[in-house]
PDB file of N, CA and C in Angstrom:
ATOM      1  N   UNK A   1      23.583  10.508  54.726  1.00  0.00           N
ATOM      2  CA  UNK A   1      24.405  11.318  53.869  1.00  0.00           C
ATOM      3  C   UNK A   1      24.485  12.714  54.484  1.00  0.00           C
ATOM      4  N   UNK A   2      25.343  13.094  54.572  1.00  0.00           N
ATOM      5  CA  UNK A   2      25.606  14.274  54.972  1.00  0.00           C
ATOM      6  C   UNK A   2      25.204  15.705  53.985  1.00  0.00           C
ATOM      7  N   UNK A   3      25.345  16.967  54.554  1.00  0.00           N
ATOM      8  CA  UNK A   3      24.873  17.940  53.868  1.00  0.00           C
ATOM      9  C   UNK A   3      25.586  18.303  52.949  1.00  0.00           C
ATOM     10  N   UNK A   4      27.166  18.460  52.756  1.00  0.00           N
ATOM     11  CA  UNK A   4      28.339  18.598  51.751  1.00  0.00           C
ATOM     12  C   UNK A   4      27.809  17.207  50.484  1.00  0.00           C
ATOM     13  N   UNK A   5      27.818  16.694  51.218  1.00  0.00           N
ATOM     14  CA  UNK A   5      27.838  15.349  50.090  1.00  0.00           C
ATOM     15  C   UNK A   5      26.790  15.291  49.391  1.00  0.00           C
ATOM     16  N   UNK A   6      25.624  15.469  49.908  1.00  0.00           N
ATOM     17  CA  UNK A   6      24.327  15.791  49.172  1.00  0.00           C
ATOM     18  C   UNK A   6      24.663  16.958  48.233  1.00  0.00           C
ATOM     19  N   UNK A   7      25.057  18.012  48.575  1.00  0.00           N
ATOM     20  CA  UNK A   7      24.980  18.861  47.933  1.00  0.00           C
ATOM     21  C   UNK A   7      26.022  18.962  46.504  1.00  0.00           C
ATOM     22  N   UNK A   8      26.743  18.322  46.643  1.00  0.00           N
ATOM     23  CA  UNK A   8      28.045  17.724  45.891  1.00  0.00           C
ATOM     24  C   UNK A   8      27.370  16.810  44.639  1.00  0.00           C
ATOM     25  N   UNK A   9      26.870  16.228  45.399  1.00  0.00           N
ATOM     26  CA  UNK A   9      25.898  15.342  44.460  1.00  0.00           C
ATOM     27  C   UNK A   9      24.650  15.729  43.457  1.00  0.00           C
ATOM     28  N   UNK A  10      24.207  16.776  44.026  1.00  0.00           N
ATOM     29  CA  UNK A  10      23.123  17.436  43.406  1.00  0.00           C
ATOM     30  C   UNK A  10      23.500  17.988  42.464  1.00  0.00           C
ATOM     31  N   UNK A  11      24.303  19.397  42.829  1.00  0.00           N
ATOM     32  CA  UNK A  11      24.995  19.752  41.835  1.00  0.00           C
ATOM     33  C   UNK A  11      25.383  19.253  40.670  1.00  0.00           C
ATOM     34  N   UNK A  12      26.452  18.198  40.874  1.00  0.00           N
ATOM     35  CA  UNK A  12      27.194  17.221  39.816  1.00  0.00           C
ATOM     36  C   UNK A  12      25.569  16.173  39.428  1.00  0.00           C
ATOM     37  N   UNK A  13      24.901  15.660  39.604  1.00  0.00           N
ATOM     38  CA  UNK A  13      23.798  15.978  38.642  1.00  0.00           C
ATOM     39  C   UNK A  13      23.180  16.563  37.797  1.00  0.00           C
ATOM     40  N   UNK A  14      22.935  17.860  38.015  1.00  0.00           N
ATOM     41  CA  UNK A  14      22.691  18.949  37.664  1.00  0.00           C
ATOM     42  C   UNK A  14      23.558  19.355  36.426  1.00  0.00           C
ATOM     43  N   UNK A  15      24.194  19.555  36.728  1.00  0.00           N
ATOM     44  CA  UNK A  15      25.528  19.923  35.846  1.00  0.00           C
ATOM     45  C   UNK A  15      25.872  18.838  34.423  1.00  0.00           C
ATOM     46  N   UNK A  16      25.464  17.893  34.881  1.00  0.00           N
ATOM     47  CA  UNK A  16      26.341  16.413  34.441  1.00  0.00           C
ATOM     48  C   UNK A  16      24.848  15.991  33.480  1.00  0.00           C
ATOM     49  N   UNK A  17      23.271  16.507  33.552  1.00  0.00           N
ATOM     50  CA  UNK A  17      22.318  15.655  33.130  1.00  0.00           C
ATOM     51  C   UNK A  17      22.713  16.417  31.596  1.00  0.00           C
ATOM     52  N   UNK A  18      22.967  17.614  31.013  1.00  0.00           N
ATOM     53  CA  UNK A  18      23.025  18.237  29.901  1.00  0.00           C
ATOM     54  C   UNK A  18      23.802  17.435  29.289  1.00  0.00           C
ATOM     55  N   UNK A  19      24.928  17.165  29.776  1.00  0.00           N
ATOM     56  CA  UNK A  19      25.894  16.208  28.804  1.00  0.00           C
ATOM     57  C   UNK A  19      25.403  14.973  28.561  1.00  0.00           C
ATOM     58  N   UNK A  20      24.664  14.507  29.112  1.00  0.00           N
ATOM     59  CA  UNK A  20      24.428  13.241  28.774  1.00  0.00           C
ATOM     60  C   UNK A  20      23.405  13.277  27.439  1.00  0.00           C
ATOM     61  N   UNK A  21      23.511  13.017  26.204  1.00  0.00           N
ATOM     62  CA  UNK A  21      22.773  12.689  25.144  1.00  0.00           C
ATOM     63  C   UNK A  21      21.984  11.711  24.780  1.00  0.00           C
ATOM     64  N   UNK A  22      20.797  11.525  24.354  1.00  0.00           N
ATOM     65  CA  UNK A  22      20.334  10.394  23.988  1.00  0.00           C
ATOM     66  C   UNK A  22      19.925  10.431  22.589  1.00  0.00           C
ATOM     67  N   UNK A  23      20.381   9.517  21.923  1.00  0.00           N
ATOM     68  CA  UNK A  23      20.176   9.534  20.206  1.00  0.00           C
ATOM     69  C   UNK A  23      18.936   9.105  20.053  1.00  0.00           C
ATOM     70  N   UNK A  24      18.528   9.996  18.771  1.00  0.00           N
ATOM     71  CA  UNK A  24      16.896   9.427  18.152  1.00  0.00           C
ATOM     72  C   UNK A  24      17.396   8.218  17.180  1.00  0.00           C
ATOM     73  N   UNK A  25      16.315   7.209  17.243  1.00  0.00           N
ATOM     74  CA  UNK A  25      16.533   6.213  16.535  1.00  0.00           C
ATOM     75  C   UNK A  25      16.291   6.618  15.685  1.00  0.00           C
ATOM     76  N   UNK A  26      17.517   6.097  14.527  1.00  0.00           N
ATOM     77  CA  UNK A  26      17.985   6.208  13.232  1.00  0.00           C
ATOM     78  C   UNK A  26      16.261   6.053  12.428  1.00  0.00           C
ATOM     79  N   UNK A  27      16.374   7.069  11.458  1.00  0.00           N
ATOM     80  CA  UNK A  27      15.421   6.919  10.580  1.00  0.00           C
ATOM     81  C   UNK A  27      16.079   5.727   9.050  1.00  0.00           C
ATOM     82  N   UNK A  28      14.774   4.672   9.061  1.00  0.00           N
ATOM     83  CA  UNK A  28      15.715   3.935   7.959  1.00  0.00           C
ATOM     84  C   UNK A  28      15.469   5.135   6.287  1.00  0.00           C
ATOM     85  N   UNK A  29      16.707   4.694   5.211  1.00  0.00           N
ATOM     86  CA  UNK A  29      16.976   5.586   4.530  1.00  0.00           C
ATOM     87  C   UNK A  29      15.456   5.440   3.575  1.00  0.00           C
ATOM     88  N   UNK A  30      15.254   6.591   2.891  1.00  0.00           N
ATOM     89  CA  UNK A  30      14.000   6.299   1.769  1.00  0.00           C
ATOM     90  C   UNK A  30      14.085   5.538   1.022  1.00  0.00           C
ATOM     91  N   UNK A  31      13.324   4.355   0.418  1.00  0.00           N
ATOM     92  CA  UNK A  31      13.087   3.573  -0.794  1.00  0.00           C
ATOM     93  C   UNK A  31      12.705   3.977  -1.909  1.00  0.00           C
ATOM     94  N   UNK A  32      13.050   3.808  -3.255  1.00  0.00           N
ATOM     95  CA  UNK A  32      12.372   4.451  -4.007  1.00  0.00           C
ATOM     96  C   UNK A  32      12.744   3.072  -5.506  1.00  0.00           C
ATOM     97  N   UNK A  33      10.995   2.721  -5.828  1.00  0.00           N
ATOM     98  CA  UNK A  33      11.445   1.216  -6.429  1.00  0.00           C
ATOM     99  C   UNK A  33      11.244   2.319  -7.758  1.00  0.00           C
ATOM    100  N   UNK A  34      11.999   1.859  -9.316  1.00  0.00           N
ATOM    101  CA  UNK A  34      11.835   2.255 -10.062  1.00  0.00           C
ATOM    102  C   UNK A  34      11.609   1.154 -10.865  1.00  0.00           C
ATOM    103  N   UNK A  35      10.264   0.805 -11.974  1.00  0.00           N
ATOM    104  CA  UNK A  35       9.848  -0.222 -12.916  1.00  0.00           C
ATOM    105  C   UNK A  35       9.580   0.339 -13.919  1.00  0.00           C
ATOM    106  N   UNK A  36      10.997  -0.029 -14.682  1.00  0.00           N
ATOM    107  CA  UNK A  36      10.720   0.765 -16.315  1.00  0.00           C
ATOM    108  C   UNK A  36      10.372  -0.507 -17.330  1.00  0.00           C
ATOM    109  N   UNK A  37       9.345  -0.112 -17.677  1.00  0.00           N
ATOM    110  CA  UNK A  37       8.638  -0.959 -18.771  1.00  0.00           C
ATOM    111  C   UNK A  37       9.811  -1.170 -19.947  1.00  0.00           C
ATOM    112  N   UNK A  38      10.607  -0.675 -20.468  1.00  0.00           N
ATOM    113  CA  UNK A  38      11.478  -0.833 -21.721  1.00  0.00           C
ATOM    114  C   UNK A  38      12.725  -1.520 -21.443  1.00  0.00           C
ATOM    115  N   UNK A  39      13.303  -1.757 -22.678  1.00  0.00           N
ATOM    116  CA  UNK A  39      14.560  -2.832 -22.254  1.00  0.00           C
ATOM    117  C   UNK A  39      15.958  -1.812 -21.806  1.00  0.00           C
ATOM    118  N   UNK A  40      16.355  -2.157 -21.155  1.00  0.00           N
ATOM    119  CA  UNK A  40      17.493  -1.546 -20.395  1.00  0.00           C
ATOM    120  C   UNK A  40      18.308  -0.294 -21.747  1.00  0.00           C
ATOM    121  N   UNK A  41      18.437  -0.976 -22.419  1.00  0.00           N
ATOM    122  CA  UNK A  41      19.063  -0.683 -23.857  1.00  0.00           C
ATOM    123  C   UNK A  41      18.656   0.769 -24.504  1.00  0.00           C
ATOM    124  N   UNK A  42      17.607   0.926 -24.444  1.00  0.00           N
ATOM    125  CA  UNK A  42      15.961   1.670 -24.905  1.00  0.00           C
ATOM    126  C   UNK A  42      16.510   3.344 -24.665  1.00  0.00           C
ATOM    127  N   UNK A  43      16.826   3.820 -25.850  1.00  0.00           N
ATOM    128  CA  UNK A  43      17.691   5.283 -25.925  1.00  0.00           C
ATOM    129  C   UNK A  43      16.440   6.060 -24.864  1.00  0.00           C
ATOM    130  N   UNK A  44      15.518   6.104 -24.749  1.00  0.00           N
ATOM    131  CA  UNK A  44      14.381   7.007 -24.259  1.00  0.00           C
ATOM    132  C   UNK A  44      14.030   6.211 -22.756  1.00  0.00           C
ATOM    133  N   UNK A  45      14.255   5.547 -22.493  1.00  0.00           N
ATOM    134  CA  UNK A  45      14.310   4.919 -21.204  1.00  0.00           C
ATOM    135  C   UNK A  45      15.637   5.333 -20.531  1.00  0.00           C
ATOM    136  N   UNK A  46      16.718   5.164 -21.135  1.00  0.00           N
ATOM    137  CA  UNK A  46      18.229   5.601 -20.580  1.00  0.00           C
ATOM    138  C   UNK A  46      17.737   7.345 -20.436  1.00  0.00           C
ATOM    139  N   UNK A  47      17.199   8.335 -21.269  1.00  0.00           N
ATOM    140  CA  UNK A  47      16.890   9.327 -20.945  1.00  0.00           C
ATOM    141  C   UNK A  47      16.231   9.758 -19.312  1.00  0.00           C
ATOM    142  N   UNK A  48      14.981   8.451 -19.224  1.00  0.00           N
ATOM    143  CA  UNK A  48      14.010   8.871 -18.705  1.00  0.00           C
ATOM    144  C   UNK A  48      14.895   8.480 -17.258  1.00  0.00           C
ATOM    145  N   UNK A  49      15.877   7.863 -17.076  1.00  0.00           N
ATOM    146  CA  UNK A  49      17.092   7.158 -15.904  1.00  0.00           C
ATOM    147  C   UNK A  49      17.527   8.224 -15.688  1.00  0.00           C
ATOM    148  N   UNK A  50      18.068   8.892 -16.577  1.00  0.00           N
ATOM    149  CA  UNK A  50      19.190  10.131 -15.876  1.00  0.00           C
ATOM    150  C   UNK A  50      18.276  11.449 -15.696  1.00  0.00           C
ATOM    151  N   UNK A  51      17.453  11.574 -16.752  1.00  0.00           N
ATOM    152  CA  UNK A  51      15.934  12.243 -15.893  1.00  0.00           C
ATOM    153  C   UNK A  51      15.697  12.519 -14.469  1.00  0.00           C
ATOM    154  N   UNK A  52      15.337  10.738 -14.191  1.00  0.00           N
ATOM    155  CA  UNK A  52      15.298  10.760 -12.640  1.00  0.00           C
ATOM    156  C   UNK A  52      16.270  11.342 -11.658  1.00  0.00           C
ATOM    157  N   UNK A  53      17.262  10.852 -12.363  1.00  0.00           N
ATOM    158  CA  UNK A  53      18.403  11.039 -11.578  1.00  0.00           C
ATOM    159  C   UNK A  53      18.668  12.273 -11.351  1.00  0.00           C
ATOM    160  N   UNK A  54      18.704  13.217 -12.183  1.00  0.00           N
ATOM    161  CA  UNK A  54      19.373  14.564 -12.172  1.00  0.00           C
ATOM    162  C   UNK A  54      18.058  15.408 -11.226  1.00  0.00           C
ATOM    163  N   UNK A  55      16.618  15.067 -11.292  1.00  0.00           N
ATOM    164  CA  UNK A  55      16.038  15.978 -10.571  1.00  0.00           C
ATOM    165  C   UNK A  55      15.696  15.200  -8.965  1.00  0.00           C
ATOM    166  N   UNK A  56      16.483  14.121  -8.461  1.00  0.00           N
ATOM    167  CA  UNK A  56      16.510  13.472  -7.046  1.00  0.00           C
ATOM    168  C   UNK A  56      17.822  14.544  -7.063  1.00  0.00           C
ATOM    169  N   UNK A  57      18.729  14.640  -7.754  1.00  0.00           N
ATOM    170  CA  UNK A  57      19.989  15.631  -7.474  1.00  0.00           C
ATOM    171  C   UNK A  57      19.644  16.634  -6.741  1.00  0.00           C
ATOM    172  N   UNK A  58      18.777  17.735  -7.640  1.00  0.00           N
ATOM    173  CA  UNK A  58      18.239  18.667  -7.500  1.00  0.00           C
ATOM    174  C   UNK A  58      17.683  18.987  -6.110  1.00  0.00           C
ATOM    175  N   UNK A  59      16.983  17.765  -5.974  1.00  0.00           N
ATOM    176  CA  UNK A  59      16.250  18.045  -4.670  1.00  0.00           C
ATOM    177  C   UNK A  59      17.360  17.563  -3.316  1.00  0.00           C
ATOM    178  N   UNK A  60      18.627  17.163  -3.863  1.00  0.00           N
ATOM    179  CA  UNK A  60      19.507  17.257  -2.265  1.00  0.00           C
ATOM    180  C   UNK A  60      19.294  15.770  -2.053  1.00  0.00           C
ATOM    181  N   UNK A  61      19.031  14.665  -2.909  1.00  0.00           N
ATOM    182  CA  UNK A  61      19.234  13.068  -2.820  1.00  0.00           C
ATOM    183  C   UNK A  61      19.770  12.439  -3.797  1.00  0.00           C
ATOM    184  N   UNK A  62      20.536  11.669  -3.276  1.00  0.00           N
ATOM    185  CA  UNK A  62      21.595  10.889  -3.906  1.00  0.00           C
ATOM    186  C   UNK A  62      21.131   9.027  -3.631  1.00  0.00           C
ATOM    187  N   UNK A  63      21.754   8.166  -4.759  1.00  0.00           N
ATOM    188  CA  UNK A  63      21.258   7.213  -4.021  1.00  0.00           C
ATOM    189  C   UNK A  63      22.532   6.772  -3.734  1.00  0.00           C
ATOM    190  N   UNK A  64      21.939   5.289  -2.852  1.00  0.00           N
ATOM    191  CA  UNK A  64      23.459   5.259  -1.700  1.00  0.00           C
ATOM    192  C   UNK A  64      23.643   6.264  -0.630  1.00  0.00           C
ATOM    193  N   UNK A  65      22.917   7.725  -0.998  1.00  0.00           N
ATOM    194  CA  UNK A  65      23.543   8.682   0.355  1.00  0.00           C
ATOM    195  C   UNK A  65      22.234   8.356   1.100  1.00  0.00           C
ATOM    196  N   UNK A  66      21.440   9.352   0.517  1.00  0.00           N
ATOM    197  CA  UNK A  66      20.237   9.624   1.676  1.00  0.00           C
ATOM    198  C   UNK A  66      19.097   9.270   1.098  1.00  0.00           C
ATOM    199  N   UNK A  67      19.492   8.621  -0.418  1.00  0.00           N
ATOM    200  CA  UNK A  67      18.055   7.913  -0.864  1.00  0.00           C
ATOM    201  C   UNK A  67      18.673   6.157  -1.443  1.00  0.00           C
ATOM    202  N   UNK A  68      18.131   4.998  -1.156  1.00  0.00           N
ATOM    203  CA  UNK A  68      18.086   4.088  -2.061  1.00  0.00           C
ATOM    204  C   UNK A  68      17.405   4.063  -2.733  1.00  0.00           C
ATOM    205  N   UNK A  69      17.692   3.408  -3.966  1.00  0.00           N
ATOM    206  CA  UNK A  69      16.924   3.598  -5.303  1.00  0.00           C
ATOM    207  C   UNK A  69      17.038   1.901  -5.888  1.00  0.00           C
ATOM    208  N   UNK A  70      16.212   1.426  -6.439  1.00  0.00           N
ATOM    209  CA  UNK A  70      15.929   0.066  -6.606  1.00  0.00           C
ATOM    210  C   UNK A  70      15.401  -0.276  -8.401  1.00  0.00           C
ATOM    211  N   UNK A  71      16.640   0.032  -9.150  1.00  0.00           N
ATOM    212  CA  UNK A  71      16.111  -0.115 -10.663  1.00  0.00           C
ATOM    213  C   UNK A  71      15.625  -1.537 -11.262  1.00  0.00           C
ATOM    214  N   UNK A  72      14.561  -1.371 -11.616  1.00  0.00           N
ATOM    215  CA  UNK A  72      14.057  -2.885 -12.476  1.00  0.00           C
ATOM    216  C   UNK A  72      13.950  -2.706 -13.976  1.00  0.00           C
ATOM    217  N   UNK A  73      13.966  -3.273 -14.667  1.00  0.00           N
ATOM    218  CA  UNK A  73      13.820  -3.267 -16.243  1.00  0.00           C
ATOM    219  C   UNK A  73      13.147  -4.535 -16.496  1.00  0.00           C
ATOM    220  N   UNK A  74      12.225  -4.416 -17.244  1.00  0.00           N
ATOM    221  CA  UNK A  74      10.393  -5.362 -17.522  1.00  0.00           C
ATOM    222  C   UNK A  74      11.098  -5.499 -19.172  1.00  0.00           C
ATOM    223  N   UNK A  75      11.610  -4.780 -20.076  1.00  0.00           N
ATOM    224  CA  UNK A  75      11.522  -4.918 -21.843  1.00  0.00           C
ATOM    225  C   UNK A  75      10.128  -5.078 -22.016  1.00  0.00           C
ATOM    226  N   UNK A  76       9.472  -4.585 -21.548  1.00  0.00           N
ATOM    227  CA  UNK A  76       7.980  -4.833 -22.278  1.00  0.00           C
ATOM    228  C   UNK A  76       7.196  -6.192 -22.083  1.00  0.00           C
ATOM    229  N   UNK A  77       7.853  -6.776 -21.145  1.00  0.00           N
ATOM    230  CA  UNK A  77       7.655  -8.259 -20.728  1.00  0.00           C
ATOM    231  C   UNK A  77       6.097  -7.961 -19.465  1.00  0.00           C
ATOM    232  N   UNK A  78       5.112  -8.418 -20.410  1.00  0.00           N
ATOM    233  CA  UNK A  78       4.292  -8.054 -18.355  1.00  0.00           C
ATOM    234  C   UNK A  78       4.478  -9.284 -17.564  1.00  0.00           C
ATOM    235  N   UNK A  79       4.588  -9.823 -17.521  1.00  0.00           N
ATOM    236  CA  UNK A  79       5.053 -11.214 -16.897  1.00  0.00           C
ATOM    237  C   UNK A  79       6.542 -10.885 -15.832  1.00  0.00           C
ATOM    238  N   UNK A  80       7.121 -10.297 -16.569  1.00  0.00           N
ATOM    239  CA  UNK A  80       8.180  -9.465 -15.697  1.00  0.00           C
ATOM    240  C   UNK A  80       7.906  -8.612 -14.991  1.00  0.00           C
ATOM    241  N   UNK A  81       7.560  -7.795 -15.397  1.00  0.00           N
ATOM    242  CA  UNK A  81       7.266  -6.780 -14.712  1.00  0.00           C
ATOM    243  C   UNK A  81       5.935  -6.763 -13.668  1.00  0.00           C
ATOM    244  N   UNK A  82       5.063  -7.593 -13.695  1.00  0.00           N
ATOM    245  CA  UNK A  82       4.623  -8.174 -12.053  1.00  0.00           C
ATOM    246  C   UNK A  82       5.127  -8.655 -11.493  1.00  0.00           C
ATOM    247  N   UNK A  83       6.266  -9.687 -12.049  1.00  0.00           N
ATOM    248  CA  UNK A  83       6.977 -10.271 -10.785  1.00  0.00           C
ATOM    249  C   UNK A  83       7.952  -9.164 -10.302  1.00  0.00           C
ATOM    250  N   UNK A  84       8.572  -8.126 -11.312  1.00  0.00           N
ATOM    251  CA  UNK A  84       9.148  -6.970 -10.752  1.00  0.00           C
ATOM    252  C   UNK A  84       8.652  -6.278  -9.665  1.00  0.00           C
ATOM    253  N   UNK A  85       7.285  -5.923 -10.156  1.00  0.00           N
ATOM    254  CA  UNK A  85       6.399  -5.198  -9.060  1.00  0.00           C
ATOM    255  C   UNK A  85       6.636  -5.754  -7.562  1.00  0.00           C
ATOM    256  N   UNK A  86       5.818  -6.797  -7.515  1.00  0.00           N
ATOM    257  CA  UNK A  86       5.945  -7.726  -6.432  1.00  0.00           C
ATOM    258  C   UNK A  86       7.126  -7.802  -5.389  1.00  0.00           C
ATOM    259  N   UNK A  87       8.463  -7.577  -6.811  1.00  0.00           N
ATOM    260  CA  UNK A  87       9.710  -7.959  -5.525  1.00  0.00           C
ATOM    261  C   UNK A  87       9.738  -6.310  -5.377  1.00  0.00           C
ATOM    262  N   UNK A  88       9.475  -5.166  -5.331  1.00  0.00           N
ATOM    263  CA  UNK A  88       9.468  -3.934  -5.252  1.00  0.00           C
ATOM    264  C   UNK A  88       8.350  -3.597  -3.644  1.00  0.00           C
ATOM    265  N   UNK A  89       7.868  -4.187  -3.827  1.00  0.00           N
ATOM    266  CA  UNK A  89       6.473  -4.044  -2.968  1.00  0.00           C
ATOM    267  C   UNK A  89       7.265  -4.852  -1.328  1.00  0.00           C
ATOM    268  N   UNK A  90       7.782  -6.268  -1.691  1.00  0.00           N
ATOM    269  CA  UNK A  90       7.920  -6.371  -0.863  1.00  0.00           C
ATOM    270  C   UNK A  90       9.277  -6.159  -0.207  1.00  0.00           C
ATOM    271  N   UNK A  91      10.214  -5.075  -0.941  1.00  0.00           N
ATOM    272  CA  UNK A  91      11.455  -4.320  -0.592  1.00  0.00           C
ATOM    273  C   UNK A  91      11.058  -3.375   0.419  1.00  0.00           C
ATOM    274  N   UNK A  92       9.279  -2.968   0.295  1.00  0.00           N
ATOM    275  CA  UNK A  92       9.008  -2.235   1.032  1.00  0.00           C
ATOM    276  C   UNK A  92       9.275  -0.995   0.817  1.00  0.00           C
ATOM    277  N   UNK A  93       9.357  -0.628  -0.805  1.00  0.00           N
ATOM    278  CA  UNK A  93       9.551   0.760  -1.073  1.00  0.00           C
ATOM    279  C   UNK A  93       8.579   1.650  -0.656  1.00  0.00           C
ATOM    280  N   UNK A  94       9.445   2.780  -0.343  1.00  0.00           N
ATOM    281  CA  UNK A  94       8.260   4.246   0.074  1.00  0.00           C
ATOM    282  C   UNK A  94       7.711   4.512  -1.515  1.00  0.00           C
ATOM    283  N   UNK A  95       8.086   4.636  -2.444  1.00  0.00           N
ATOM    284  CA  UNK A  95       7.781   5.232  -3.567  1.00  0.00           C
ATOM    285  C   UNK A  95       8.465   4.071  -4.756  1.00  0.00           C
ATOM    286  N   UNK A  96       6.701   3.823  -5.511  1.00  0.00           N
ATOM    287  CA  UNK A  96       7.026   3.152  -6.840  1.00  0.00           C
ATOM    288  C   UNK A  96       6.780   4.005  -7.985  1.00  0.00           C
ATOM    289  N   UNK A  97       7.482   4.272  -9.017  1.00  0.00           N
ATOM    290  CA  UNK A  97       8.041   4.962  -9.865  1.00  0.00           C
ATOM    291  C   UNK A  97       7.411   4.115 -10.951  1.00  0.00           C
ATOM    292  N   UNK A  98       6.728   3.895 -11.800  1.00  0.00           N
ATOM    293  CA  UNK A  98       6.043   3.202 -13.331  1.00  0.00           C
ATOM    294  C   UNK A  98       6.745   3.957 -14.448  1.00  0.00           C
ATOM    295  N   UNK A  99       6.888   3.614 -15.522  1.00  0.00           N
ATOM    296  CA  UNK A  99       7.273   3.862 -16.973  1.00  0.00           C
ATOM    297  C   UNK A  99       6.472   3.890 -17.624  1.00  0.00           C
ATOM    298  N   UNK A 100       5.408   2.893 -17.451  1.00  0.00           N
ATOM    299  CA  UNK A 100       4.299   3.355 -18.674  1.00  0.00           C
ATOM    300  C   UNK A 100       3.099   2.989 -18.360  1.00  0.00           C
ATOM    301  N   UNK A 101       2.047   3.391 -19.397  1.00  0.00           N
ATOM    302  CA  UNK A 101       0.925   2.965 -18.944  1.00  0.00           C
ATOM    303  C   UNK A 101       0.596   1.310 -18.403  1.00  0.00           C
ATOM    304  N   UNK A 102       1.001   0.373 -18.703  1.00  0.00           N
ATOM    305  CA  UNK A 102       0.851  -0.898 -18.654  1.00  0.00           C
ATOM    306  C   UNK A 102       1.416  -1.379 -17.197  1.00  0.00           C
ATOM    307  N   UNK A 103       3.029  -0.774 -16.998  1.00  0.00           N
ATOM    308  CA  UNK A 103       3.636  -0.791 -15.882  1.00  0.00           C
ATOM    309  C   UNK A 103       3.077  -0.345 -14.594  1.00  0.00           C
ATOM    310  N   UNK A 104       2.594   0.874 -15.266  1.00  0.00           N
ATOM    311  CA  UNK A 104       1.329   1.596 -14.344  1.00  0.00           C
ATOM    312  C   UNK A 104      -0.214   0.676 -13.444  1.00  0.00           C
ATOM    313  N   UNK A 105      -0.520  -0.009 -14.420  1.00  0.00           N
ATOM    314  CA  UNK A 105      -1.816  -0.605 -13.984  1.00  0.00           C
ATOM    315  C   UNK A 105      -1.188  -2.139 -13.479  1.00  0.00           C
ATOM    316  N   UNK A 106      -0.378  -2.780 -13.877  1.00  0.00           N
ATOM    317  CA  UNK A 106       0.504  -3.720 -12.742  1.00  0.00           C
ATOM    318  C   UNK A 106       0.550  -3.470 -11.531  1.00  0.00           C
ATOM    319  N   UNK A 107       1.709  -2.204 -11.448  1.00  0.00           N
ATOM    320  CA  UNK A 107       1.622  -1.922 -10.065  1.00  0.00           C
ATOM    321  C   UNK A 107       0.609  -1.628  -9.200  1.00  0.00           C
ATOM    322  N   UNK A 108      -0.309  -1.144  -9.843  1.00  0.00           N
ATOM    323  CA  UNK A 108      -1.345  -0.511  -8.930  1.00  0.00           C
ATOM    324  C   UNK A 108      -2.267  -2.101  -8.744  1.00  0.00           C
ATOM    325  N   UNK A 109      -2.547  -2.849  -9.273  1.00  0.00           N
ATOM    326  CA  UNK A 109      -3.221  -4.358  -9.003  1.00  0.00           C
ATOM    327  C   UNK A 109      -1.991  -4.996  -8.080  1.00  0.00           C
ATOM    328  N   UNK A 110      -0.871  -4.652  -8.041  1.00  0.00           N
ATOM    329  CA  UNK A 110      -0.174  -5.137  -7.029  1.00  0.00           C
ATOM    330  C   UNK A 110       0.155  -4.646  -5.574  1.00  0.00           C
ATOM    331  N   UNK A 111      -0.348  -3.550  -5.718  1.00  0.00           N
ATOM    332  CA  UNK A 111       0.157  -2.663  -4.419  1.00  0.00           C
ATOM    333  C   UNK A 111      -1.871  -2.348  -4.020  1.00  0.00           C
TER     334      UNK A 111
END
């Protein structure tokens, strides 16, 4: 190789390595399982929903955008609501969310 051409080359290396980008692998989005002990229906449970909702707002997450969110409803069923747990656990949520005391000690014997 000659000295022009080398140098041609170096350069345009040089020059050319900045443009080239390499992407960070995608972070997957946050999980967040929610197991409300009461029946869907449940005026103080629908509270404790938009509750959630309005202070994930707050903090700059949406679900669907930059948070998934995974609602279950137990009615007071524990029988449900372990098998709720369970399919929550293995969604692989970052964060399980309980409703009540009962919901509470499920999850935690499940996780």
């Amino acid at each position: 190789m000659r000295r022009r051409e080398f140098i041609s080359l170096s350069v345009g290396v040089v020059v050319g390595c900045p443009l080239v980008a390499h992407s960070q692998p995608e972070k997957p989005t946050p999980r967040i399982g929610v197991l409300m002990g009461y029946p869907e229906a449940d005026v103080q449970a629908q509270a404790n929903f938009v509750a959630l909702q309005d202070g994930l707002k707050r903090l700059g997450r949406t679900d669907g955008g930059n948070v998934h969110i995974d609602y279950r409803w137990a009615g007071g069923d524990a029988e449900k609501a372990r098998a709720f747990a369970k399919e929550l656990v293995a969604l692989k949520s970052n964060v399980i969310v309980p409703s009540t005391n009962q919901v509470t000690e499920i999850v935690q014997q499940e996780t």
